[in-house]
N, C-alpha and C. Protein backbone atom coordinates (compact mmCIF):
# COMPACT_ATOMS: atom_id res chain seq x y z
N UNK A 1 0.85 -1.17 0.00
CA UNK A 1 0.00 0.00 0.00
C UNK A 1 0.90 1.23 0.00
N UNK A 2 0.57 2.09 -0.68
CA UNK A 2 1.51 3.09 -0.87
C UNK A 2 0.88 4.33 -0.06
N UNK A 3 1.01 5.28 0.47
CA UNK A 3 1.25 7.03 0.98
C UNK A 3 0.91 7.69 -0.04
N UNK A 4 -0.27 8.57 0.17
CA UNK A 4 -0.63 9.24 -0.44
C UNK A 4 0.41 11.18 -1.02
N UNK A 5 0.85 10.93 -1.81
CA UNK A 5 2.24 12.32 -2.20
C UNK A 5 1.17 13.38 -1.78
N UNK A 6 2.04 15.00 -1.95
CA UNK A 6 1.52 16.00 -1.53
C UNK A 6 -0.10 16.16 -2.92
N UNK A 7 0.53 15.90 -4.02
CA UNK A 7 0.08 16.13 -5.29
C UNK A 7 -1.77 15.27 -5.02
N UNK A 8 -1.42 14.45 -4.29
CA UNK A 8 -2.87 13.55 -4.11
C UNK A 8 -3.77 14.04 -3.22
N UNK A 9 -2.95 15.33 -2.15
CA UNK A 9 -3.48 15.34 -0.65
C UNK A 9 -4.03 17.09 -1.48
N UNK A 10 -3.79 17.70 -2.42
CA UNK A 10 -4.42 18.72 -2.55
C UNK A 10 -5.34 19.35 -2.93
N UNK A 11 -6.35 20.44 -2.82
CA UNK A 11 -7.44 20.54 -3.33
C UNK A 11 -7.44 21.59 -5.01
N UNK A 12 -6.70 21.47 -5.47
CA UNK A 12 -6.55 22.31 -6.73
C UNK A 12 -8.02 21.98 -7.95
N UNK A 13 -8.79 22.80 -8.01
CA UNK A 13 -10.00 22.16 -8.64
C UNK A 13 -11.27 22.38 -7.78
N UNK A 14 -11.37 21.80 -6.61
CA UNK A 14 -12.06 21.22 -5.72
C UNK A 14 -13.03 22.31 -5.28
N UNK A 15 -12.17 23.65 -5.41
CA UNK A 15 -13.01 24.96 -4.50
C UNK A 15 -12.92 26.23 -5.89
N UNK A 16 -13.95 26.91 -6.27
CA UNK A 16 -14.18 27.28 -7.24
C UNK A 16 -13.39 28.58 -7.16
N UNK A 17 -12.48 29.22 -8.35
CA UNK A 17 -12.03 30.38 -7.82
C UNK A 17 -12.19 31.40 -7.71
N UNK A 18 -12.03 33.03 -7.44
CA UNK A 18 -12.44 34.25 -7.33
C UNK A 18 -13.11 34.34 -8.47
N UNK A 19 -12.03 34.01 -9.82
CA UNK A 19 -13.02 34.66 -11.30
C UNK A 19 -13.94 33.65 -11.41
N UNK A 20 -13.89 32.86 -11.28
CA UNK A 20 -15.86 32.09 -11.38
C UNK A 20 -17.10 32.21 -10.87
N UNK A 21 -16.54 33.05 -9.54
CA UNK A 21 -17.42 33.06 -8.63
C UNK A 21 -17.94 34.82 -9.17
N UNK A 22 -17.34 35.39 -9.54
CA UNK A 22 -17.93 37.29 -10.45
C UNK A 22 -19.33 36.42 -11.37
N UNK A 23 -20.21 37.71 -11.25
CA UNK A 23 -20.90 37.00 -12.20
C UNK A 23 -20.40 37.01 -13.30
N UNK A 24 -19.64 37.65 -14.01
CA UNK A 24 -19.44 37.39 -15.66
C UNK A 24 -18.29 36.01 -15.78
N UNK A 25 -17.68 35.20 -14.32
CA UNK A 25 -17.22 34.94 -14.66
C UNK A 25 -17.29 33.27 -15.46
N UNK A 26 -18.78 32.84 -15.21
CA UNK A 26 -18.87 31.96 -15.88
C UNK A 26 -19.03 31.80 -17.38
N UNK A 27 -19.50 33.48 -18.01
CA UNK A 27 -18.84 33.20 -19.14
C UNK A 27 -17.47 33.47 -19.55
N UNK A 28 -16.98 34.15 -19.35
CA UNK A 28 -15.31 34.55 -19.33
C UNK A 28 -14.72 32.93 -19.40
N UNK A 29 -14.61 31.46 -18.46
CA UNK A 29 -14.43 31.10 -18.10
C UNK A 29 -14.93 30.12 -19.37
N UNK A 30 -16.29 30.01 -20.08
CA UNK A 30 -16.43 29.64 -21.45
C UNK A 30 -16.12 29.77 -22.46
N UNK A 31 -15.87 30.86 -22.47
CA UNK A 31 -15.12 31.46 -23.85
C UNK A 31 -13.76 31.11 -23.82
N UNK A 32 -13.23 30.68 -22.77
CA UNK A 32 -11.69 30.55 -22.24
C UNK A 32 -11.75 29.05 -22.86
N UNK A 33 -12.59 28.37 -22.17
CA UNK A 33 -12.62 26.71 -22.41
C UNK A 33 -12.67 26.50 -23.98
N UNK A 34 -13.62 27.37 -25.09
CA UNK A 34 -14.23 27.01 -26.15
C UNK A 34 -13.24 27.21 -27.35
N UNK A 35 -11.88 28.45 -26.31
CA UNK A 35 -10.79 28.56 -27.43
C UNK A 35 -10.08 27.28 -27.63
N UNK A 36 -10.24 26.88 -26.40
CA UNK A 36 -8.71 25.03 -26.27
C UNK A 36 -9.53 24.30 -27.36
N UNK A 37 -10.80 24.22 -27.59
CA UNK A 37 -11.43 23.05 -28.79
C UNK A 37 -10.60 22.81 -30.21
N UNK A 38 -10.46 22.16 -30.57
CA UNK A 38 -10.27 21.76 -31.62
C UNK A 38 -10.94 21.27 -32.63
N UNK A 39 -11.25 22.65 -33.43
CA UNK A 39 -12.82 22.14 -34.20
C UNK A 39 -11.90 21.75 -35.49
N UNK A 40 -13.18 20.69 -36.29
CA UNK A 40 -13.05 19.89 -37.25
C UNK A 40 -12.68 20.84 -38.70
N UNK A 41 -12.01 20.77 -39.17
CA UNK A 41 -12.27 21.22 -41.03
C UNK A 41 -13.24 20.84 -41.57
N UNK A 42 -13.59 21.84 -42.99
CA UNK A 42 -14.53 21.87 -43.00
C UNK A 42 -14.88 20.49 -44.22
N UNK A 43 -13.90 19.91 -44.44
CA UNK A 43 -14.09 18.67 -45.40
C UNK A 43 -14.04 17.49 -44.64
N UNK A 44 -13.26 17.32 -42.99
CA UNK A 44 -13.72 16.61 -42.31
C UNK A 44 -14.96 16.88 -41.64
N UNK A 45 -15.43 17.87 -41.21
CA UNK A 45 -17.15 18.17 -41.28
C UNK A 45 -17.80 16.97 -42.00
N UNK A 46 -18.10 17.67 -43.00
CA UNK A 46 -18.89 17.04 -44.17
C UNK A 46 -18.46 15.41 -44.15
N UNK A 47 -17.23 15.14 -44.19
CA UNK A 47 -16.94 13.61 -44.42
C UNK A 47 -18.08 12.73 -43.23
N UNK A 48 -17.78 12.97 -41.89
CA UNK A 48 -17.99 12.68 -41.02
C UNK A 48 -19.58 13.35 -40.66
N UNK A 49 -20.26 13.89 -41.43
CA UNK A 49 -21.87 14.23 -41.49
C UNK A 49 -22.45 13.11 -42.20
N UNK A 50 -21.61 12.72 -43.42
CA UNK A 50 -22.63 11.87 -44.02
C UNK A 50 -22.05 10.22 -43.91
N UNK A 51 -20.82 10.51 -43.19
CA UNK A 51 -20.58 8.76 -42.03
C UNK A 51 -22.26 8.67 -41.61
N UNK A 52 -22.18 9.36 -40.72
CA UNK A 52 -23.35 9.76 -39.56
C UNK A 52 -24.46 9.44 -40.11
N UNK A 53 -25.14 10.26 -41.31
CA UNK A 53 -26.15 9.85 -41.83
C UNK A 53 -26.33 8.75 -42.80
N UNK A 54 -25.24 8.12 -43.21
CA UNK A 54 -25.27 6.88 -43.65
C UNK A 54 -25.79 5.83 -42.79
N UNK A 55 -25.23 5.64 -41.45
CA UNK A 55 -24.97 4.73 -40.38
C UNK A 55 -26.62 4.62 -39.61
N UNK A 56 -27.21 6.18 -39.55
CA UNK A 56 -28.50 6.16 -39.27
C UNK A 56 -29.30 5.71 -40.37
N UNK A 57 -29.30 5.78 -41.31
CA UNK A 57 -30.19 5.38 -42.55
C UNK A 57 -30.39 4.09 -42.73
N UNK A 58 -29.33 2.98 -42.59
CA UNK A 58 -28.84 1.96 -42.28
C UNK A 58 -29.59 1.31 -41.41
N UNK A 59 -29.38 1.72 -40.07
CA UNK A 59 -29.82 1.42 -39.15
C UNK A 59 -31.36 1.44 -39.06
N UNK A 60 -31.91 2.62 -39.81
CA UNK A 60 -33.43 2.74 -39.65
C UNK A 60 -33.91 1.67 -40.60
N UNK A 61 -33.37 0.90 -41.72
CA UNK A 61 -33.76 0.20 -42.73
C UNK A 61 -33.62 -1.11 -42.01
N UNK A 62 -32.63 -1.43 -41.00
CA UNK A 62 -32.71 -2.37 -40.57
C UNK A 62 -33.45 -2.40 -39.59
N UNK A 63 -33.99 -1.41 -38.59
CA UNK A 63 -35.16 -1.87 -37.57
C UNK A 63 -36.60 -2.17 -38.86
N UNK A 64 -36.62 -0.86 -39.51
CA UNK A 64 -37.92 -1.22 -40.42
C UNK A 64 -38.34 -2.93 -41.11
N UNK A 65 -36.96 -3.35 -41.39
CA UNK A 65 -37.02 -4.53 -42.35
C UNK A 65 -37.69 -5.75 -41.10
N UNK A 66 -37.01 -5.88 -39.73
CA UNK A 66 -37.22 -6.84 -38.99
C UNK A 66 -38.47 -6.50 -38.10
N UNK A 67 -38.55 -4.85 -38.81
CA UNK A 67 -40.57 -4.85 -38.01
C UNK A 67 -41.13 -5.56 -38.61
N UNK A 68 -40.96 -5.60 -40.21
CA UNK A 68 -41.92 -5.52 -41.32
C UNK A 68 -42.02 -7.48 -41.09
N UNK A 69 -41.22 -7.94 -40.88
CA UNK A 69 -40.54 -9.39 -40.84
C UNK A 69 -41.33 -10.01 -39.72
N UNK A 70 -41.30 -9.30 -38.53
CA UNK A 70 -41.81 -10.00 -37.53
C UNK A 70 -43.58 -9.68 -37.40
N UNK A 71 -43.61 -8.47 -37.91
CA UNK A 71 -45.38 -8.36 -38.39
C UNK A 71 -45.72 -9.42 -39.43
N UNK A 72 -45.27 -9.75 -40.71
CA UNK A 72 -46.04 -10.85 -41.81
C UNK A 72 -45.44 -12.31 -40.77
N UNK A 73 -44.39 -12.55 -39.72
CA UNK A 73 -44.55 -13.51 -38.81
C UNK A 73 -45.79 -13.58 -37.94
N UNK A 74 -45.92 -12.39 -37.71
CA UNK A 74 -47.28 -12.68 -36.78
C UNK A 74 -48.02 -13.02 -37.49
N UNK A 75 -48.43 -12.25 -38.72
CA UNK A 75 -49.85 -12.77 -39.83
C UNK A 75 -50.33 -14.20 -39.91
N UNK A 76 -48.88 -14.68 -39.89
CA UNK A 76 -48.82 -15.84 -40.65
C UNK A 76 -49.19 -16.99 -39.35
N UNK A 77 -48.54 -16.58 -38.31
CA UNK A 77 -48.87 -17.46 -37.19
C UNK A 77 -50.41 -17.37 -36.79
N UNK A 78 -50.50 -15.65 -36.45
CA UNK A 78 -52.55 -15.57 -35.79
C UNK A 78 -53.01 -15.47 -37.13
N UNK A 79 -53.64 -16.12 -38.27
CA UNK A 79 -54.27 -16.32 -39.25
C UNK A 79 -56.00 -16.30 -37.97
């Protein structure tokens, strides 16, 4: 079992600081966060829109097909 280092025993995070606690500072504090993002290009955009809507389209054809499948199963069974 190991001892917990200083680095484990501290509260950095834990207690919110002066500028968060201003009111403007929760947006200040967004706009701060929204610069670190790393947004997509705009041809990986698009690539990765119509992944997306492929994968749903797909997917909706395959719940539809095994509705459609297990309804003419029922037909066929409650005659």
């Amino acid at each position: 079992m190991t001892s917990p280092t200083q680095e484990d025993t501290t509260t950095n995070g834990s207690e919110p600081s002066a500028e968060s606690t201003r009111p403007g500072g929760f947006l200040a504090d967004t706009v701060q966060e929204l610069k670190l993002v790393v947004w997509p290009s705009r041809q990986q955009l698009f690539s990765e829109s119509i992944a997306v809507i492929l994968m749903v389209s797909l997917s909706a054809a395959t719940i539809a097909a095994v509705s459609r499948f297990f309804g003419w199963a029922s037909s066929q069974v409650f005659r």
